[in-house]
Protein backbone atom coordinates (compact mmCIF):
# COMPACT_ATOMS: atom_id res chain seq x y z
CA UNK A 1 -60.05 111.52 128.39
CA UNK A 2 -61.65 114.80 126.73
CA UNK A 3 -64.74 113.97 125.62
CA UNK A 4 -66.31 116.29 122.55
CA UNK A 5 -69.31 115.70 120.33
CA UNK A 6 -69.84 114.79 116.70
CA UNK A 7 -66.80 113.31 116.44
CA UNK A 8 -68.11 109.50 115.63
CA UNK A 9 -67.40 108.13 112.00
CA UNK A 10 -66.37 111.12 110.90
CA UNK A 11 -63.33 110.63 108.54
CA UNK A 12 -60.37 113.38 110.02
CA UNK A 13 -56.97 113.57 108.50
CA UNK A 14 -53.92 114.96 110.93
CA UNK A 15 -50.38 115.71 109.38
CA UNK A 16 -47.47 115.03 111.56
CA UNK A 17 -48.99 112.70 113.41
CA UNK A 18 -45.98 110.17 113.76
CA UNK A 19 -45.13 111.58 117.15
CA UNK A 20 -45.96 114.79 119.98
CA UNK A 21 -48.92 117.10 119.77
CA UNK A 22 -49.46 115.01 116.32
CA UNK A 23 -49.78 111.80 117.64
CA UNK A 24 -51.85 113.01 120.49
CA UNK A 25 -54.11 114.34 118.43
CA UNK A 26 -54.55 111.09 116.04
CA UNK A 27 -55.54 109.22 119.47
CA UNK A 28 -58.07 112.05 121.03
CA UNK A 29 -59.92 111.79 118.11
CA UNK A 30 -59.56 107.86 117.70
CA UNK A 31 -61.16 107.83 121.59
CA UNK A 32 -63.52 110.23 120.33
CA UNK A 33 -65.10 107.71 117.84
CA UNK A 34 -63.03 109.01 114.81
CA UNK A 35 -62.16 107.21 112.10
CA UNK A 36 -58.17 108.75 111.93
CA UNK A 37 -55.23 108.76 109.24
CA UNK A 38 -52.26 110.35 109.66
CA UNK A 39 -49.53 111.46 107.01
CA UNK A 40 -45.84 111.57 107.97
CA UNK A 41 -42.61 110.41 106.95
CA UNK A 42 -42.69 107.93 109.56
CA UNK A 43 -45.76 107.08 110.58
CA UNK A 44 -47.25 105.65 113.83
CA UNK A 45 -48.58 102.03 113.78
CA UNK A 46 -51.01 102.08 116.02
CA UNK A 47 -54.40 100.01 116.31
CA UNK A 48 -57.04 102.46 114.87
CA UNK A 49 -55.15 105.09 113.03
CA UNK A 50 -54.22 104.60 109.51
CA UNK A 51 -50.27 105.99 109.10
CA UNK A 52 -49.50 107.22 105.38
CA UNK A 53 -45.93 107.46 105.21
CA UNK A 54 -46.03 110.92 102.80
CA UNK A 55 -44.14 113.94 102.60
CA UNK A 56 -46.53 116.58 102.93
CA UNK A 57 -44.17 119.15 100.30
CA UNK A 58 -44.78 116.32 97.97
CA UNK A 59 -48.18 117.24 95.73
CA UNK A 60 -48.35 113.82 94.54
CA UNK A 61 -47.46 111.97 97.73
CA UNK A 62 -50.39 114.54 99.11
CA UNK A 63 -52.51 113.40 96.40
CA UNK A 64 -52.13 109.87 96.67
CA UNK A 65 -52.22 109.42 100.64
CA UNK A 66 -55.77 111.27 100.33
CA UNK A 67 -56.93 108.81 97.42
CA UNK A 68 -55.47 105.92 99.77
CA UNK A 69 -57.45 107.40 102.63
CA UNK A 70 -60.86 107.79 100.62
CA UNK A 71 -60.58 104.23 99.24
CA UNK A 72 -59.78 103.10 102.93
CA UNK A 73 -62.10 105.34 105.71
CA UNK A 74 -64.15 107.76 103.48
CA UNK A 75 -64.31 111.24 102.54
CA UNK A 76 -62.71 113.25 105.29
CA UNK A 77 -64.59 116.31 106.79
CA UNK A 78 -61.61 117.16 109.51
CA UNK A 79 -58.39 118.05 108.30
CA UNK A 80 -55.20 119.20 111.21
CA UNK A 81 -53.00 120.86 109.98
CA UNK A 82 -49.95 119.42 112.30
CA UNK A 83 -46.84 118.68 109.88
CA UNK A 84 -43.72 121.42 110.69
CA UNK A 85 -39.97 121.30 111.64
CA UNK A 86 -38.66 123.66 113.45
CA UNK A 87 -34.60 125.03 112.75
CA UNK A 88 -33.46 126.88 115.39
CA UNK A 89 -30.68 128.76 113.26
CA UNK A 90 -29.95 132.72 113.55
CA UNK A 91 -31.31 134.31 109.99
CA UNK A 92 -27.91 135.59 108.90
CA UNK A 93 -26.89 131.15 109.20
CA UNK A 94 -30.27 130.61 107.61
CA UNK A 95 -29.29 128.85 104.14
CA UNK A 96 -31.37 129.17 101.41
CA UNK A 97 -32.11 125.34 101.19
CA UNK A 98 -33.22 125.46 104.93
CA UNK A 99 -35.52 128.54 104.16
CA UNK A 100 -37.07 126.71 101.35
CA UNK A 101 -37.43 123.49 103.22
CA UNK A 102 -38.60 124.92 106.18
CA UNK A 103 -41.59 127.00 104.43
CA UNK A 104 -42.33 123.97 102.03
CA UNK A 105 -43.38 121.37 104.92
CA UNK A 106 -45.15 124.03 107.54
CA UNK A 107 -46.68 126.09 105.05
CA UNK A 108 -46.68 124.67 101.73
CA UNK A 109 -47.40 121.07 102.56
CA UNK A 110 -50.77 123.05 104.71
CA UNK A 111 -51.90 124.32 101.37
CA UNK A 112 -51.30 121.15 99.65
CA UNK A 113 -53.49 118.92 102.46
CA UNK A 114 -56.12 121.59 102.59
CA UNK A 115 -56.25 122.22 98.70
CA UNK A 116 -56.97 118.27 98.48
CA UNK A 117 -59.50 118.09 100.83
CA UNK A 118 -61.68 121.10 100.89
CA UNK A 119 -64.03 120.00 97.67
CA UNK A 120 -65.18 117.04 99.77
CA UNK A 121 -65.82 119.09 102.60
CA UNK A 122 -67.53 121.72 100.22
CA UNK A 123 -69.58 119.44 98.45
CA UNK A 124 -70.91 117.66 102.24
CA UNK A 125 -71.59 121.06 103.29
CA UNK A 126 -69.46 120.53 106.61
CA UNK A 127 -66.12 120.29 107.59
CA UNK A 128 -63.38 121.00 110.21
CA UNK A 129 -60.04 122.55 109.40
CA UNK A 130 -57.92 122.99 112.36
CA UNK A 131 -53.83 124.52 111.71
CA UNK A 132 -51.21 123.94 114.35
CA UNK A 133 -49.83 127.49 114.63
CA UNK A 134 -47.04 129.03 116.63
CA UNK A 135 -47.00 132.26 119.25
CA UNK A 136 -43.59 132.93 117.02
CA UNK A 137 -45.76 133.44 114.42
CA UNK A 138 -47.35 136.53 115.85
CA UNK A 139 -44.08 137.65 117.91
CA UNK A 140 -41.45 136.81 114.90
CA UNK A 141 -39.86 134.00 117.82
CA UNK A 142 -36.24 133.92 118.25
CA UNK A 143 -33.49 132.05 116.42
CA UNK A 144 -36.23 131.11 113.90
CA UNK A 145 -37.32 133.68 110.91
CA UNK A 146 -37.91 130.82 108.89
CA UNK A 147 -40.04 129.13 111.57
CA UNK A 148 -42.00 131.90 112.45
CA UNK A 149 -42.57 133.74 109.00
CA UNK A 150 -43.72 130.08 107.98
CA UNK A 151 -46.27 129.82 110.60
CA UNK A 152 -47.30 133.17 110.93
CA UNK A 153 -48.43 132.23 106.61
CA UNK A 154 -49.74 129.06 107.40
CA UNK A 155 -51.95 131.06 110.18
CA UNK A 156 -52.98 133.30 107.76
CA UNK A 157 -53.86 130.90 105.32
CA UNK A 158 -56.23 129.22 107.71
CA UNK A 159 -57.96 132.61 108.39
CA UNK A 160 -58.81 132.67 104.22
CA UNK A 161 -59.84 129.38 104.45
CA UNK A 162 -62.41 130.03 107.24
CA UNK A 163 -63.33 133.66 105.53
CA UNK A 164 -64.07 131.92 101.82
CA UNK A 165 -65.78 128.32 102.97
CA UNK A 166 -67.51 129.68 105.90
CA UNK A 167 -70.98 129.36 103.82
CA UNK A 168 -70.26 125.66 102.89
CA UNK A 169 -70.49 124.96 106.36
CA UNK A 170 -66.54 124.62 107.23
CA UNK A 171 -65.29 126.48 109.68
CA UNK A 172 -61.60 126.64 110.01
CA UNK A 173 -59.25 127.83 113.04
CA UNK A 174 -55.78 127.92 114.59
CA UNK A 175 -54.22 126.68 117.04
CA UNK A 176 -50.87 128.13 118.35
CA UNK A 177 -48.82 126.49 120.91
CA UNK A 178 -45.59 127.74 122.85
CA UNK A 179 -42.79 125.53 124.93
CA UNK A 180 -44.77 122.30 124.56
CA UNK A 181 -43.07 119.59 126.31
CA UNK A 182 -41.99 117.55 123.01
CA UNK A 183 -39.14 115.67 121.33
CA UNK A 184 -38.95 119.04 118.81
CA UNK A 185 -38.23 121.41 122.27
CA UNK A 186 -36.44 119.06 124.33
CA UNK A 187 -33.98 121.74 124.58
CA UNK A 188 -36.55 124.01 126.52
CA UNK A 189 -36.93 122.47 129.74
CA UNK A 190 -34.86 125.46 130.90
CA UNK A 191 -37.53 127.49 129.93
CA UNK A 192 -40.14 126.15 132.06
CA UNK A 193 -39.06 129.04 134.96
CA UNK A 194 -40.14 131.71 132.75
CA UNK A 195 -43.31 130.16 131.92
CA UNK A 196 -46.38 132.47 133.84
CA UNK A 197 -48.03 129.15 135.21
CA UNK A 198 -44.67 127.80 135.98
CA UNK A 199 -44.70 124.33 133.65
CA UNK A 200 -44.20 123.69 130.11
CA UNK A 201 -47.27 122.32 128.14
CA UNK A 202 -48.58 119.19 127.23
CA UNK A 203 -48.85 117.35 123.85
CA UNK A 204 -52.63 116.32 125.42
CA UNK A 205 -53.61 119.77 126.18
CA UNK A 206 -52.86 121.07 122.75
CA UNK A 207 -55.13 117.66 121.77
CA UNK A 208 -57.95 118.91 123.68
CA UNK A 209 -57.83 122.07 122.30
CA UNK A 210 -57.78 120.52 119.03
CA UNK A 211 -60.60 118.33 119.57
CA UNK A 212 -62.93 121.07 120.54
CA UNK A 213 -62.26 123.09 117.84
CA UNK A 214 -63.38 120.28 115.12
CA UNK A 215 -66.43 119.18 117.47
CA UNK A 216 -69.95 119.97 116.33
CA UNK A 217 -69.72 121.93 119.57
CA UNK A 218 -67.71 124.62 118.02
CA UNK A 219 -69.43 124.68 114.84
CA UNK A 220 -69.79 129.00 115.32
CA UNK A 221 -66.10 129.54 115.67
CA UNK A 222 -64.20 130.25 112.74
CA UNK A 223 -60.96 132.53 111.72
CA UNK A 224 -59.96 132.54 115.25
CA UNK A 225 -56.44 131.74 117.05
CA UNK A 226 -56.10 130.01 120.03
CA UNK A 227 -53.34 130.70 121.84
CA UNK A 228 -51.77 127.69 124.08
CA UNK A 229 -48.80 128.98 125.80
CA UNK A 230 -49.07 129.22 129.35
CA UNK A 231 -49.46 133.08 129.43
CA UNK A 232 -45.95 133.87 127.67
CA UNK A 233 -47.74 135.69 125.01
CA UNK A 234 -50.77 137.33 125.86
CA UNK A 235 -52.23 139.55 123.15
């Protein structure tokens, strides 16, 4: 297990974490002495991690998961920003509904988490905002404008986040994974061969990236993107 510090009875929130990199994440920072809820539309029921069942595109499902969590674990001072689906569709097949849906969970349901819980983390004077990027949001991906123009926002929005609440003491950061060994790219195994180190990734080692990032170890790192992707984008 990755062990980080400043992690213990602190309150952190993770979206999406029902499953994958999400559900890894929830149980890092359980290990790691973290008091952990998760929103999703189905959660995980698992012994020390509170699962919200909550649409994230939903303002007052937001608003009322975070109530539920302060009533149950406390103010939070992490927030991961995890929740996304990802349509593999060509953009001339790209519907209108699936554009809108697609932008409303990865990057509007991000604003909506982070919108909630920033004044707590303002008014503490510390916090940890971590968003779970994409390398198709930098190269534009393949098969997935909607995808990739929604994370390439979300990362964006994370950078204003660390640029305006960097002098309450939050720092905020990305994280941006590529050909993760999941149940959203089961389809890649294929794709392992043209990975540089010759693998796909691991739901754990985005986790651990994670974890650092919200530790009091990385407490001068903010506005930055971490790229996880086995050397298939290197920028």
């Amino acid at each position: 297990m990755v062990r980080v510090e400043g992690l213990v009875d602190r309150v952190a929130v993770v979206t999406g974490g029902g499953r994958g990199i999400g559900l890894a994440i929830c149980r890092l920072l359980t290990e790691n002495g973290a008091r952990v809820a998760t929103l999703d539309l189905t959660p995980p029921e698992e012994p020390g991690i509170l699962g919200l069942e909550a649409d994230v595109s939903d303002e007052a499902a937001v608003h009322a998961a975070f109530d539920e969590i302060e009533a149950k674990l406390g103010s939070p001072s992490i927030l991961v920003l995890n929740a996304g689906i990802l349509p593999l569709v060509p953009l001339e097949e790209t519907s209108v509904e699936l554009w809108e849906q697609t932008l409303a969970i990865n990057l509007t349901g991000a604003f909506l988490c982070a919108r909630r819980a920033l004044p707590g983390m303002r008014a503490a004077g510390y916090g940890r905002v971590v968003g779970l990027g994409a390398a198709a949001g930098k190269s534009g991906g393949g098969r997935s404008a909607a995808y990739a123009a929604s994370k390439a926002g979300l990362m964006t929005l994370v950078k204003s986040i660390a640029a305006e609440y960097a002098h309450h003491g939050v720092t905020a950061n990305v994280v941006a994974p590529a050909l993760i060994d999941t149940q959203l790219l089961a389809a890649t195994h294929e794709m392992a061969g043209r990975v540089p180190v010759g693998r796909l990734g691991t739901p754990e080692e985005v986790a651990a990236a994670v974890a650092f990032l919200v530790s009091s170890e990385a407490g001068y790192i903010t506005g930055e993107v971490l790229d996880i992707n086995g050397g298939t984008l290197i920028d």
